[in-house]
N, C-alpha and C. Protein backbone atom coordinates (compact mmCIF):
# COMPACT_ATOMS: atom_id res chain seq x y z
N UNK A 1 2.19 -45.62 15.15
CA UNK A 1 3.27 -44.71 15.51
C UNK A 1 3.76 -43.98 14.25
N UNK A 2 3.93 -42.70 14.19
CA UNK A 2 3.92 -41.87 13.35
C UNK A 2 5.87 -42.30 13.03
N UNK A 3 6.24 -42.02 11.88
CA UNK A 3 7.87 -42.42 11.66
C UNK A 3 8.13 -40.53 11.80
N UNK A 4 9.25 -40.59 12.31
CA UNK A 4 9.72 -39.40 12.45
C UNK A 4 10.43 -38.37 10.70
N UNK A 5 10.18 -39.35 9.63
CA UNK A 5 10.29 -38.75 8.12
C UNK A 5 8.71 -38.26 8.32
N UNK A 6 7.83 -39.01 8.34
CA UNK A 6 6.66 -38.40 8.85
C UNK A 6 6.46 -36.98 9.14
N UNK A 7 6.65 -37.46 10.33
CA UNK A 7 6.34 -36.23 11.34
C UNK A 7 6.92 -34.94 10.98
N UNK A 8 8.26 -34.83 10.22
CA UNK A 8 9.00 -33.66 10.00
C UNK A 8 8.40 -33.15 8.72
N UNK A 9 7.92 -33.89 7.91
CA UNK A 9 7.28 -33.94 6.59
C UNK A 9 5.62 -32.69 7.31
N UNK A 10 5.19 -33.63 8.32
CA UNK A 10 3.75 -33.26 8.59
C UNK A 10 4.39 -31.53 9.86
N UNK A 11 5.35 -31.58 10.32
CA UNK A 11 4.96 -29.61 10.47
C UNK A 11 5.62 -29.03 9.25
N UNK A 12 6.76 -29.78 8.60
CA UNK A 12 7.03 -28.34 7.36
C UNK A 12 5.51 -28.15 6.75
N UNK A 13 4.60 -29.15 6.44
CA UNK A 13 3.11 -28.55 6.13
C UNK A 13 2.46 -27.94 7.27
N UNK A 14 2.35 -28.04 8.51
CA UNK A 14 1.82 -27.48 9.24
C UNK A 14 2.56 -26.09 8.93
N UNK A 15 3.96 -25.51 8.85
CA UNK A 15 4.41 -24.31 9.06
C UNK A 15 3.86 -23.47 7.79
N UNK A 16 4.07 -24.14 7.00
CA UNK A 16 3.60 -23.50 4.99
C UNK A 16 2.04 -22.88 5.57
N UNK A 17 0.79 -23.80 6.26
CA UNK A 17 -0.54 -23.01 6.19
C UNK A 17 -0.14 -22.07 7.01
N UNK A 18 0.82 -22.45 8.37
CA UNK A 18 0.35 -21.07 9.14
C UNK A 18 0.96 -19.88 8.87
N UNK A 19 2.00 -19.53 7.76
CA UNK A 19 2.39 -19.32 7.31
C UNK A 19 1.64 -18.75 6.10
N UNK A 20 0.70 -19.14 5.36
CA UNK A 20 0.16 -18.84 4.01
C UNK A 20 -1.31 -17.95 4.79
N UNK A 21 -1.78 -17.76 5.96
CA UNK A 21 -2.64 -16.93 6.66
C UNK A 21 -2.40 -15.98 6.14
N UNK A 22 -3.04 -15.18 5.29
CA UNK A 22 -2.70 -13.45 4.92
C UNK A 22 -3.32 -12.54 5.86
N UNK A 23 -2.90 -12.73 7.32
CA UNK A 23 -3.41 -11.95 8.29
C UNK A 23 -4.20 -10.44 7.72
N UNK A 24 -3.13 -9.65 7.07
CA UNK A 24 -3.15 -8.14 6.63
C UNK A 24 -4.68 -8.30 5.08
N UNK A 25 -4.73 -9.07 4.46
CA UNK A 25 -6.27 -8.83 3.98
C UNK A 25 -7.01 -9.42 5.19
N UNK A 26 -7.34 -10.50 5.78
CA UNK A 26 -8.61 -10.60 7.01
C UNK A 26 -8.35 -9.34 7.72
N UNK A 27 -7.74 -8.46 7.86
CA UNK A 27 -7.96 -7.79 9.27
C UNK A 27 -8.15 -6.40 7.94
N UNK A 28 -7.85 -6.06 7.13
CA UNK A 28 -8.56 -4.98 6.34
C UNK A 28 -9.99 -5.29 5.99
N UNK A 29 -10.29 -6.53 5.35
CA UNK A 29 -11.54 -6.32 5.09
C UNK A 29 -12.51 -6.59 5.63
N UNK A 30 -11.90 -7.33 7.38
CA UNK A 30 -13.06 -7.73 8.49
C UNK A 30 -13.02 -6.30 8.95
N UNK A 31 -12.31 -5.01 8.55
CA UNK A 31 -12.74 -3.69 9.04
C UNK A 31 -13.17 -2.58 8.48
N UNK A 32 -13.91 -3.05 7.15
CA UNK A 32 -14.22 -2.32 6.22
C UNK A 32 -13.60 -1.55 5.37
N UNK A 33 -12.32 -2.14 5.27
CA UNK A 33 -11.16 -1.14 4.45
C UNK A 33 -11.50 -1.66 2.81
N UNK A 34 -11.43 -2.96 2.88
CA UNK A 34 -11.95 -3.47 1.67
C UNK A 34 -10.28 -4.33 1.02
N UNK A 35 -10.00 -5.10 -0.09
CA UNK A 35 -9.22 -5.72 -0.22
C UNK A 35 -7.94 -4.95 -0.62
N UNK A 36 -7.23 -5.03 0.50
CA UNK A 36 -5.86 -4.29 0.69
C UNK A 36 -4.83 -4.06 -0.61
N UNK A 37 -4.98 -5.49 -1.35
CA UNK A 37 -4.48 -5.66 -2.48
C UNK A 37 -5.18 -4.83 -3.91
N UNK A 38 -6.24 -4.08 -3.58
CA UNK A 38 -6.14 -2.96 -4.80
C UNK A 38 -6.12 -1.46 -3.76
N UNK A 39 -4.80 -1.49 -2.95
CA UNK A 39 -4.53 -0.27 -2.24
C UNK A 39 -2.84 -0.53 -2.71
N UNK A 40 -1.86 0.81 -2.90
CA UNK A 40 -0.93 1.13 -2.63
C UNK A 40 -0.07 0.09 -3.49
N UNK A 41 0.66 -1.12 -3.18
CA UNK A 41 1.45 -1.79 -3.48
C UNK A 41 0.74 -3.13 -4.22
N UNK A 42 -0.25 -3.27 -3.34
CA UNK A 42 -1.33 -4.56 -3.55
C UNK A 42 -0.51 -5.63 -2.84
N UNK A 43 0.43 -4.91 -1.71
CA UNK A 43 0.83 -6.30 -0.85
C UNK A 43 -0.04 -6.45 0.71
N UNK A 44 0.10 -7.65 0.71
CA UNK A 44 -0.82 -8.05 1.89
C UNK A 44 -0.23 -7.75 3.51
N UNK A 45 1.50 -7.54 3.61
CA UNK A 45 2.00 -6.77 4.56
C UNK A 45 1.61 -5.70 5.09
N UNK A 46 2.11 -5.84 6.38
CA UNK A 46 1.75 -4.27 7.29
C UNK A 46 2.41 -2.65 6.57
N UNK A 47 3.23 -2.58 5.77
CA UNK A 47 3.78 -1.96 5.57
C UNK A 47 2.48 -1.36 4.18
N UNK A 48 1.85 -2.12 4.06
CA UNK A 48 1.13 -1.85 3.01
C UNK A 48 -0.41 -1.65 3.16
N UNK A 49 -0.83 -2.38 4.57
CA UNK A 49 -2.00 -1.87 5.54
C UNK A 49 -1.61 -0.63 6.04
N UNK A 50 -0.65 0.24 5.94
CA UNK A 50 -0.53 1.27 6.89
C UNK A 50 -0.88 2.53 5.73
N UNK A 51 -0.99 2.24 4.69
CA UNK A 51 -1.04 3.19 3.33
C UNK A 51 -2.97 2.93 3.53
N UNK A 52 -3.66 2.51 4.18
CA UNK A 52 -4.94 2.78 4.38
C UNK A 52 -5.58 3.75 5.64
N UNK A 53 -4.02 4.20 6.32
CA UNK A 53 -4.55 5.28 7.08
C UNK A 53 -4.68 4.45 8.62
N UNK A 54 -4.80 3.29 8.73
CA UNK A 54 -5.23 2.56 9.66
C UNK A 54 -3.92 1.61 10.53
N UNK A 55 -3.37 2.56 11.79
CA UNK A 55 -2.17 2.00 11.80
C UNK A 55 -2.33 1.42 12.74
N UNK A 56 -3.52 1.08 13.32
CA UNK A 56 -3.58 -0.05 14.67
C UNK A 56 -3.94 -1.56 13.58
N UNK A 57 -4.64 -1.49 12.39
CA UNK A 57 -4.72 -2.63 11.69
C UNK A 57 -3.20 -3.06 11.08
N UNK A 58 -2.24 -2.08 10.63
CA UNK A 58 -0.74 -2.05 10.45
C UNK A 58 -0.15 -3.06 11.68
N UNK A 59 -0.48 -2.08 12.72
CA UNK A 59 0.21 -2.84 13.66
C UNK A 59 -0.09 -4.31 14.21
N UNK A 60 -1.45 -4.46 14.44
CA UNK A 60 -2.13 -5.69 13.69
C UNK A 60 -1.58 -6.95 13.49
N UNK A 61 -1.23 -6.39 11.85
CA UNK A 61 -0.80 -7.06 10.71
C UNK A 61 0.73 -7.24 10.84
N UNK A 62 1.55 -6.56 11.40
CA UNK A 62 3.22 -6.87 11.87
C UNK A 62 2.99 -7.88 12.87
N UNK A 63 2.28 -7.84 14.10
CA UNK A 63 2.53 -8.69 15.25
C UNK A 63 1.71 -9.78 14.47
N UNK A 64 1.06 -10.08 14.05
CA UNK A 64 0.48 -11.37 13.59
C UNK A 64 1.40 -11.92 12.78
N UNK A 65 1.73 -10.98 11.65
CA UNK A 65 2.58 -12.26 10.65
C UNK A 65 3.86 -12.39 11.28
N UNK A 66 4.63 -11.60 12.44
CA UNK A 66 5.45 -12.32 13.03
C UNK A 66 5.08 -13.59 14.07
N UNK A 67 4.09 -13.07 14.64
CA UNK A 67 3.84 -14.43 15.41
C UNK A 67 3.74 -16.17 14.72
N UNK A 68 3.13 -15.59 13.62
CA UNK A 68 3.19 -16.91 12.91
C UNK A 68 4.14 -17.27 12.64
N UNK A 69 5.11 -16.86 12.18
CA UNK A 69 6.62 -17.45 11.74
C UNK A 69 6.85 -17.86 13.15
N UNK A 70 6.81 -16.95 14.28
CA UNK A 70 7.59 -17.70 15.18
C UNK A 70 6.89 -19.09 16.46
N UNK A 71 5.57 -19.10 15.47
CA UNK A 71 4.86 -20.14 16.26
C UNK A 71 5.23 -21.20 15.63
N UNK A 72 5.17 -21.29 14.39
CA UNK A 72 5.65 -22.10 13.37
C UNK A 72 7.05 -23.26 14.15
N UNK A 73 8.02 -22.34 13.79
CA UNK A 73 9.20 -22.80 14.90
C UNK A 73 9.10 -23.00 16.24
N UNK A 74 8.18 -22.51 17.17
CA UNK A 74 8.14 -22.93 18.27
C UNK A 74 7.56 -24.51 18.72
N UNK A 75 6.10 -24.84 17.59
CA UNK A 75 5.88 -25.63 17.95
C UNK A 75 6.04 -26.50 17.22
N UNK A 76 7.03 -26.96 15.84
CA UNK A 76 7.59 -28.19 15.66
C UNK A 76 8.31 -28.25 16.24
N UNK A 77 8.80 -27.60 17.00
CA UNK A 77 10.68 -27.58 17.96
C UNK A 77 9.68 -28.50 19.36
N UNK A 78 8.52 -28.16 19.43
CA UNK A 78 8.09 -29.33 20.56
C UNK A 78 7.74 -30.38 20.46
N UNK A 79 7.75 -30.61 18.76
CA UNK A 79 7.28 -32.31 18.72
C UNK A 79 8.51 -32.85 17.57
N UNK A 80 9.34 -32.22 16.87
CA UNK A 80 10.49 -32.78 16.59
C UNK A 80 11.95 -31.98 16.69
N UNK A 81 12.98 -32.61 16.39
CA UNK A 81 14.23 -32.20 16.48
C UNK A 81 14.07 -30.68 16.30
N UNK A 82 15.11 -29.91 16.65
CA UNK A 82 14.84 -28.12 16.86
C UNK A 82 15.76 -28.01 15.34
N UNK A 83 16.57 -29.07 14.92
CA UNK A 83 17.02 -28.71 13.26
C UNK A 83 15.87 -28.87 12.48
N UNK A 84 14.65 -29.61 12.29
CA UNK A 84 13.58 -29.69 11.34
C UNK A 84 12.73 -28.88 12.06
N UNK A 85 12.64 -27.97 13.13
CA UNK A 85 11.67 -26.99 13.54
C UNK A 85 12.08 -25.91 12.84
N UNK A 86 13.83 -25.63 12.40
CA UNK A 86 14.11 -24.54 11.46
C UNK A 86 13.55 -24.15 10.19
N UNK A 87 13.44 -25.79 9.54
CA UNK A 87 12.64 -25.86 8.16
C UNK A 87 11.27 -25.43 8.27
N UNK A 88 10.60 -25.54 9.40
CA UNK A 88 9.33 -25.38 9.48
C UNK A 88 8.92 -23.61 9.51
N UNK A 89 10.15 -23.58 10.10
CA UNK A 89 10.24 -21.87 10.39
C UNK A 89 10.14 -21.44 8.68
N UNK A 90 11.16 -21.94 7.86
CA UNK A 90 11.60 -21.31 6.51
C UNK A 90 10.10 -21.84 5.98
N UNK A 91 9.38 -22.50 6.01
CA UNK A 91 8.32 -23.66 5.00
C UNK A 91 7.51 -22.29 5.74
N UNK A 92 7.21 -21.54 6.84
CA UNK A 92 6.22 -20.61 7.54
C UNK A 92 6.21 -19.24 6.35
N UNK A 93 7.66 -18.42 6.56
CA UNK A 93 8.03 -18.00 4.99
C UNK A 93 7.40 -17.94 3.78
N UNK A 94 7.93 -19.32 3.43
CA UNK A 94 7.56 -19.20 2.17
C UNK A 94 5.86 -19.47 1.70
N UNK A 95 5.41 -19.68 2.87
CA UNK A 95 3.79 -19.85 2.86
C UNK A 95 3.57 -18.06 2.86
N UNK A 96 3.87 -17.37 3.87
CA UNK A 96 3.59 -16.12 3.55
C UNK A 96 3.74 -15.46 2.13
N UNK A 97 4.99 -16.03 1.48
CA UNK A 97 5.28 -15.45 0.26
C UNK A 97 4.56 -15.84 -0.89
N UNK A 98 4.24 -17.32 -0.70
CA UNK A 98 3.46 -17.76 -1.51
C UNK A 98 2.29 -18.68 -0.85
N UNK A 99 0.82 -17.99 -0.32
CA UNK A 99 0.38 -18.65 -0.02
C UNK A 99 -0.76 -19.44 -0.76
N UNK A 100 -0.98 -20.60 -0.64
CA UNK A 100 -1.83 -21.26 -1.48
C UNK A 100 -3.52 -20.65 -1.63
N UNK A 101 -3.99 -19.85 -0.44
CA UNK A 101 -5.35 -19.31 -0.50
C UNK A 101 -4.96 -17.96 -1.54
N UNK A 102 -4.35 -17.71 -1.88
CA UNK A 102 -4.26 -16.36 -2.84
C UNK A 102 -3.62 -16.37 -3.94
N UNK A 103 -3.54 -17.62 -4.40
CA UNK A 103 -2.81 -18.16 -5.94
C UNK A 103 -1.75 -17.78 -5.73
N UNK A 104 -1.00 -18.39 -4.24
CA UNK A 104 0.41 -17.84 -4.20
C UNK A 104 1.16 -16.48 -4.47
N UNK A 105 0.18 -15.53 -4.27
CA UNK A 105 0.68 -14.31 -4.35
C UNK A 105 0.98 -13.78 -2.95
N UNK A 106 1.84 -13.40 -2.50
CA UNK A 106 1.22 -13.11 -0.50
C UNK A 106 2.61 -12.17 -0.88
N UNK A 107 2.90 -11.81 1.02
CA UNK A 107 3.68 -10.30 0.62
C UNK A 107 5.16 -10.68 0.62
N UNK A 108 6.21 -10.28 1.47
CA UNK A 108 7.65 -10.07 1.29
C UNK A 108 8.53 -10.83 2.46
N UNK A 109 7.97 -11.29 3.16
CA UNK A 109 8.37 -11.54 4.36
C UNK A 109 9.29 -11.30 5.58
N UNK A 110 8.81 -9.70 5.64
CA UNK A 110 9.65 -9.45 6.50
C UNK A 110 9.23 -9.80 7.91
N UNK A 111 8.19 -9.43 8.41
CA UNK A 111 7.33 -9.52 9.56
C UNK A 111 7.65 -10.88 10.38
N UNK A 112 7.14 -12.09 8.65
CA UNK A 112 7.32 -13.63 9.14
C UNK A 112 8.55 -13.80 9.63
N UNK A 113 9.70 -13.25 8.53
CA UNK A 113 10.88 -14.18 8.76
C UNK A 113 11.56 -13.79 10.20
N UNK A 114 11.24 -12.26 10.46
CA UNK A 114 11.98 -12.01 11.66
C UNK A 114 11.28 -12.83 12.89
N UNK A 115 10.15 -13.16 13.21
CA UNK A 115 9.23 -14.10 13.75
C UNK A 115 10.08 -14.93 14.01
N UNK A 116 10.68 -16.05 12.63
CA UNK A 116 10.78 -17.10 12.83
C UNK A 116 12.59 -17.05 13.61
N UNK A 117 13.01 -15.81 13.10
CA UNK A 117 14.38 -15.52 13.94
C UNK A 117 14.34 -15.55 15.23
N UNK A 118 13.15 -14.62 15.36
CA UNK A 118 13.51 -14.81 16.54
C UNK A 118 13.21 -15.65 17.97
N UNK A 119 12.43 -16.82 17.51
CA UNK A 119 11.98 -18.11 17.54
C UNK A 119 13.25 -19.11 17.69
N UNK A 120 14.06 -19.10 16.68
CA UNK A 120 14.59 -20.01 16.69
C UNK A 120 15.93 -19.63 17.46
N UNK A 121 16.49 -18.13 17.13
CA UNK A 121 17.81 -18.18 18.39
C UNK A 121 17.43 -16.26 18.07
N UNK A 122 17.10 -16.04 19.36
CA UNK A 122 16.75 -14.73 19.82
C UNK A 122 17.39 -13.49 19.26
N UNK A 123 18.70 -14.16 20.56
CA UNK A 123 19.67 -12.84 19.87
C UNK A 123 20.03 -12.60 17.92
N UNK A 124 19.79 -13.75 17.48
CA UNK A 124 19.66 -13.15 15.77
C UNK A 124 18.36 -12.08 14.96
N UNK A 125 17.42 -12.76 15.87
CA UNK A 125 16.27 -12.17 15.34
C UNK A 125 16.06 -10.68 16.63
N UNK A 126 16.44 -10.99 17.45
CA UNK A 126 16.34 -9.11 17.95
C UNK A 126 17.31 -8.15 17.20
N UNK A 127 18.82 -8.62 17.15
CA UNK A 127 19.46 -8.27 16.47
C UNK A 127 18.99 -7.42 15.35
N UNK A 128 18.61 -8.22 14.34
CA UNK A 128 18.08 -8.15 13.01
C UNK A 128 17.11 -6.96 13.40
N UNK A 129 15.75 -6.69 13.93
CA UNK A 129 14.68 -5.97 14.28
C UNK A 129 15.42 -4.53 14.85
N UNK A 130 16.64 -4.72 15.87
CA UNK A 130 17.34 -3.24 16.16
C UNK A 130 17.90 -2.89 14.82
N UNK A 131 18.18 -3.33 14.12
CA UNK A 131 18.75 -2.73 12.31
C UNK A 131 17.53 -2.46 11.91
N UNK A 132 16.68 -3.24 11.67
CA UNK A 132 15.58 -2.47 11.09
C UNK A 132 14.66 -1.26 11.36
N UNK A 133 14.83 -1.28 12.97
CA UNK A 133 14.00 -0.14 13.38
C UNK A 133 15.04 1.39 13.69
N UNK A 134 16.42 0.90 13.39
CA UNK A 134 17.33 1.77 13.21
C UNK A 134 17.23 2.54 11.75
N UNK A 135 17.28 2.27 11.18
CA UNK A 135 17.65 2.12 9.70
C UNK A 135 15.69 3.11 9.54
N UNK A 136 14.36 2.53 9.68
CA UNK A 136 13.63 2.63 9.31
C UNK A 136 13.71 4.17 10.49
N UNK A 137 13.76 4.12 11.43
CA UNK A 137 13.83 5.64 11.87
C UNK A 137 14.99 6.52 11.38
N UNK A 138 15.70 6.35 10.97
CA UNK A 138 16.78 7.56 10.25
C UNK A 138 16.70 7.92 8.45
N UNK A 139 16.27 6.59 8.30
CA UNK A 139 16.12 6.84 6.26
C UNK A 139 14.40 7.02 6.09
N UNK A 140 14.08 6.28 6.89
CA UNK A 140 12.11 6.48 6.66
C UNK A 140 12.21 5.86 5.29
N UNK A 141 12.49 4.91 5.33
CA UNK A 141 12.45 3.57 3.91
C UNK A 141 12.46 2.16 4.37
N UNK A 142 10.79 1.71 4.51
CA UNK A 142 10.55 0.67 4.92
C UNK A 142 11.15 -0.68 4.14
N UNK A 143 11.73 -0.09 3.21
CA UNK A 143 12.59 -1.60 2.35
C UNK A 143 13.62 -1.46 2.80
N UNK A 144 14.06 -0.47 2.30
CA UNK A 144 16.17 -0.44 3.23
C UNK A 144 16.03 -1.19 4.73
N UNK A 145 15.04 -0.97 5.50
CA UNK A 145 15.22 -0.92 6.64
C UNK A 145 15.29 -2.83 6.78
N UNK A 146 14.07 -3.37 5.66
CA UNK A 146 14.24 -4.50 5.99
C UNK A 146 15.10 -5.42 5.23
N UNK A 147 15.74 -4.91 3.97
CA UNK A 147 16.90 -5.41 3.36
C UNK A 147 17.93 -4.92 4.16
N UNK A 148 18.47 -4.43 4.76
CA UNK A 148 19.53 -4.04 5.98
C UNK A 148 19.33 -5.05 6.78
N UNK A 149 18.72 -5.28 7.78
CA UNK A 149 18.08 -6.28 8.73
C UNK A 149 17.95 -7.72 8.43
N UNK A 150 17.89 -7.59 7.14
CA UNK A 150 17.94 -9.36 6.42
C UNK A 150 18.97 -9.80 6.24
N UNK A 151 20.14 -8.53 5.77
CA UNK A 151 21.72 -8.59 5.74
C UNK A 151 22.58 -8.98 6.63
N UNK A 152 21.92 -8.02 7.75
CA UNK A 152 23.08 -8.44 8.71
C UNK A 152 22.32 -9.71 9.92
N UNK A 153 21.57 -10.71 9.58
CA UNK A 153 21.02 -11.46 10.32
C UNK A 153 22.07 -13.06 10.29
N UNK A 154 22.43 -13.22 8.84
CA UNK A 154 23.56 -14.11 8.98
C UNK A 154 24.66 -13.97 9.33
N UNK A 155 25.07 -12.26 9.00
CA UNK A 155 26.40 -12.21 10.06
C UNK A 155 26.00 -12.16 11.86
N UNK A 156 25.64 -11.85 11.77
CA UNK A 156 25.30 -12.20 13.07
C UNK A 156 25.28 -13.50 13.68
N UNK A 157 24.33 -14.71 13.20
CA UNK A 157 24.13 -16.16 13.26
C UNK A 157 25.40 -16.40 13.12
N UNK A 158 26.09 -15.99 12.27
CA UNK A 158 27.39 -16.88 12.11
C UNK A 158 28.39 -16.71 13.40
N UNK A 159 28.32 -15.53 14.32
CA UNK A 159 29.22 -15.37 14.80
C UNK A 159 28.48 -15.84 16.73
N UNK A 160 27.89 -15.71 16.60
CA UNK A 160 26.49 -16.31 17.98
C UNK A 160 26.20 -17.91 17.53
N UNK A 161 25.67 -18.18 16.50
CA UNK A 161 25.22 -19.34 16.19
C UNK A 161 25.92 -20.59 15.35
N UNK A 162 24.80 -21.58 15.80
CA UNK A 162 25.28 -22.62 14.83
C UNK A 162 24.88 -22.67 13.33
N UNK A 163 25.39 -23.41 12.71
CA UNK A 163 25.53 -23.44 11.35
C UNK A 163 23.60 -23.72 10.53
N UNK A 164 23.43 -24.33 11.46
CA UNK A 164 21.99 -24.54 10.90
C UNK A 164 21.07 -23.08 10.47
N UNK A 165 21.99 -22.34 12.08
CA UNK A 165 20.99 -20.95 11.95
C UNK A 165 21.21 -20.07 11.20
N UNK A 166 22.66 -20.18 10.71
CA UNK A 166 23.29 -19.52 9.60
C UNK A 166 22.72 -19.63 8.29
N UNK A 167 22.20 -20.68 8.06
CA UNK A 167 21.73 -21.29 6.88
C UNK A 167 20.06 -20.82 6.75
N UNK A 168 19.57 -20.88 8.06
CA UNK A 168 18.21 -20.53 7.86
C UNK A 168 18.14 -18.76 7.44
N UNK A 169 19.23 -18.05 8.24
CA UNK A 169 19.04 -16.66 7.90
C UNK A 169 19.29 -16.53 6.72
N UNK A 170 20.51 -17.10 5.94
CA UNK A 170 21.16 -16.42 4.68
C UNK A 170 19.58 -17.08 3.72
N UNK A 171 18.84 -18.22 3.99
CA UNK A 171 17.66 -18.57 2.85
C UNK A 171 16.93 -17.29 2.84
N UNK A 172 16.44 -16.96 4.44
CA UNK A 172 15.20 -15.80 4.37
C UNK A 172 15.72 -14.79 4.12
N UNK A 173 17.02 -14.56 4.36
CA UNK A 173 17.44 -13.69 3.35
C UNK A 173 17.59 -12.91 2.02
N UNK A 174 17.97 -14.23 1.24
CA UNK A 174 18.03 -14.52 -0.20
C UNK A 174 16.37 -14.45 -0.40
N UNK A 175 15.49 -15.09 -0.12
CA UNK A 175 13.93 -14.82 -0.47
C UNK A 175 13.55 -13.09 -0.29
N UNK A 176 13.92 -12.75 1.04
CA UNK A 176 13.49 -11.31 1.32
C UNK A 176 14.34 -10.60 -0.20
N UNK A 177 15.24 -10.81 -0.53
CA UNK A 177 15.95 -9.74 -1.17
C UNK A 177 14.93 -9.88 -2.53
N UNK A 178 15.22 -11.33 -2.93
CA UNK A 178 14.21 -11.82 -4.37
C UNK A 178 13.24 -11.04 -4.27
N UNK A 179 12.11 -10.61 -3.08
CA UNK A 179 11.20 -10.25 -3.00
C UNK A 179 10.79 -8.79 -3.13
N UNK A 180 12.21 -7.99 -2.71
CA UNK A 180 11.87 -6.48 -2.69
C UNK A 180 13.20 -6.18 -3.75
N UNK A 181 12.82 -7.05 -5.61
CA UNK A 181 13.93 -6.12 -6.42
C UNK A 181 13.00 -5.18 -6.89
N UNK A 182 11.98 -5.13 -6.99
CA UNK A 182 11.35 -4.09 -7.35
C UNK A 182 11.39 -2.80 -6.25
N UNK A 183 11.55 -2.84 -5.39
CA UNK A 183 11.93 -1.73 -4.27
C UNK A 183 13.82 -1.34 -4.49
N UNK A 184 14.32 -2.72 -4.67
CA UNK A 184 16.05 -2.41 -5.14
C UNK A 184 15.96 -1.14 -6.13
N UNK A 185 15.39 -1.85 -7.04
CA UNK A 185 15.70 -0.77 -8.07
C UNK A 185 15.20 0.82 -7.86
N UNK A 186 14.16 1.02 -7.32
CA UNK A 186 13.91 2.05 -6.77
C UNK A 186 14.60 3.18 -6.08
N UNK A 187 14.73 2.24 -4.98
CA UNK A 187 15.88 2.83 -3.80
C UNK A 187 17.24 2.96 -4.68
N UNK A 188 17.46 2.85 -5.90
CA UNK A 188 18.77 3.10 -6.37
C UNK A 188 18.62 3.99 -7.42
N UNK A 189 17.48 4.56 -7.57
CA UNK A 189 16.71 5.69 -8.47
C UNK A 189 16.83 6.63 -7.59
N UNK A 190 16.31 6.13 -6.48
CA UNK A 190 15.74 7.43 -5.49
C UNK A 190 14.47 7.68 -5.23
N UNK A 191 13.52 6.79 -5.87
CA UNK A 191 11.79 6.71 -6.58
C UNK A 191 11.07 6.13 -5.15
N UNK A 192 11.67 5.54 -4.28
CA UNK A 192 11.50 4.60 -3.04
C UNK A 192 10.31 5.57 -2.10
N UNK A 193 9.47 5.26 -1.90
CA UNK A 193 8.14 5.77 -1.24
C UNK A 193 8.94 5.33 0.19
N UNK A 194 8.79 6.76 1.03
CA UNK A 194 9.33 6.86 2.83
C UNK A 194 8.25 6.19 3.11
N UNK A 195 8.13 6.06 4.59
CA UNK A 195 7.30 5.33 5.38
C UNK A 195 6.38 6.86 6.20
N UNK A 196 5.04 6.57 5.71
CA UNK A 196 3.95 7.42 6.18
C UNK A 196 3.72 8.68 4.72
N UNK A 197 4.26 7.78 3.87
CA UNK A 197 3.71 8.56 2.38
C UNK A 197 2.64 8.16 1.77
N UNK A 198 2.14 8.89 1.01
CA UNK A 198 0.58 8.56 -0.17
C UNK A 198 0.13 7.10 0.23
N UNK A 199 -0.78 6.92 0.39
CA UNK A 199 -1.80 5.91 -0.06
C UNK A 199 -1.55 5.22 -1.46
N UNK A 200 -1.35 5.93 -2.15
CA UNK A 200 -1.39 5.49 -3.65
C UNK A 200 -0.04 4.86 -4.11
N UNK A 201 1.16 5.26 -3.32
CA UNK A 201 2.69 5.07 -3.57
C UNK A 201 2.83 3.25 -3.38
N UNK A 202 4.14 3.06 -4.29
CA UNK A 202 4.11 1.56 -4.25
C UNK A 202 5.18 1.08 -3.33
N UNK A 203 5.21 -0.43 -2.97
CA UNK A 203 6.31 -0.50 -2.21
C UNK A 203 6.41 -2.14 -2.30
């Protein structure tokens, strides 16, 4: 009989691989695009498959790395407590961000984390996705759109949710932001590459 320190131990590793899948290189270079990571940004996100011209592999690459975050959480939430299915959600994350098949280099996690939002309590993670697709249709700045959306995901949790979920948004939060200061600084230049610009532009 498996001890339940165990078991919670064995999906936060289950969530980290499915999670560390760099969907967005397999689906560029199983289509002859070639390794995504010497295109544009050199991130393995959809946002960065779409700078190859190829926006059904983009699109692709969004519904996959969200699914994983939110499979992640779905299915430790069926074999342990739905508070250590959260961790599994965040451990899904940070496998994207750092996954072990790519010397821990992987992309930003926006795709994953909203996945795992919206996995774990809906209305936070739809929430979050109407800011982003707000924000990304009026500024055409695929970072604002998802540093906006990462922002307002704990206010939100906090005022719908319990404290656990509060805690899980403000982490993927704090990671998403860590992840796009090189886009911060940008977007506060003005230097920030719109969404459906150059191939060559960084992000």
């Amino acid at each position: 009989m498996i001890s339940d320190d165990l078991l919670a131990i064995f999906v936060c590793l289950f969530g980290y691989l499915l999670g560390s899948i760099p969907f967005g290189l397999l689906l560029t270079k199983a289509a002859g695009v070639g390794d995504i990571r010497g295109i544009g940004s050199g991130n393995i996100g959809a946002t960065n498959v779409l700078r190859t011209g190829r926006r059904e592999l983009a699109a692709a690459t969004l519904m996959l790395d969200g699914l994983k975050g939110a499979a992640a959480v779905l299915i430790a939430g069926s074999l342990v407590d739905p508070a250590i299915a959260l961790f599994a959600g965040l451990a899904a994350v940070l496998g994207h961000l750092f996954p072990i098949w790519l010397n821990f280099k992987g992309g930003k996690g926006v795709a994953t984390g909203l996945g795992v939002l919206i996995a774990a309590a809906w209305p936070v993670g739809l929430a979050a996705c109407a800011v982003w697709l707000l924000v990304a249709a009026t500024a055409r700045l695929s970072s604002l759109a998802a540093l906006a959306a990462f922002a307002s995901a704990p206010c939100v949790a906090l005022i719908l949710e319990e404290f656990g979920v509060v805690k899980l948004a403000l982490t993927i939060a704090v990671l998403v932001f860590v992840r796009h200061q090189a886009n911060i600084r940008r977007l506060l230049t003005g230097t920030e590459p719109r969404i459906g610009g150059s191939k060559t532009e960084r992000a």
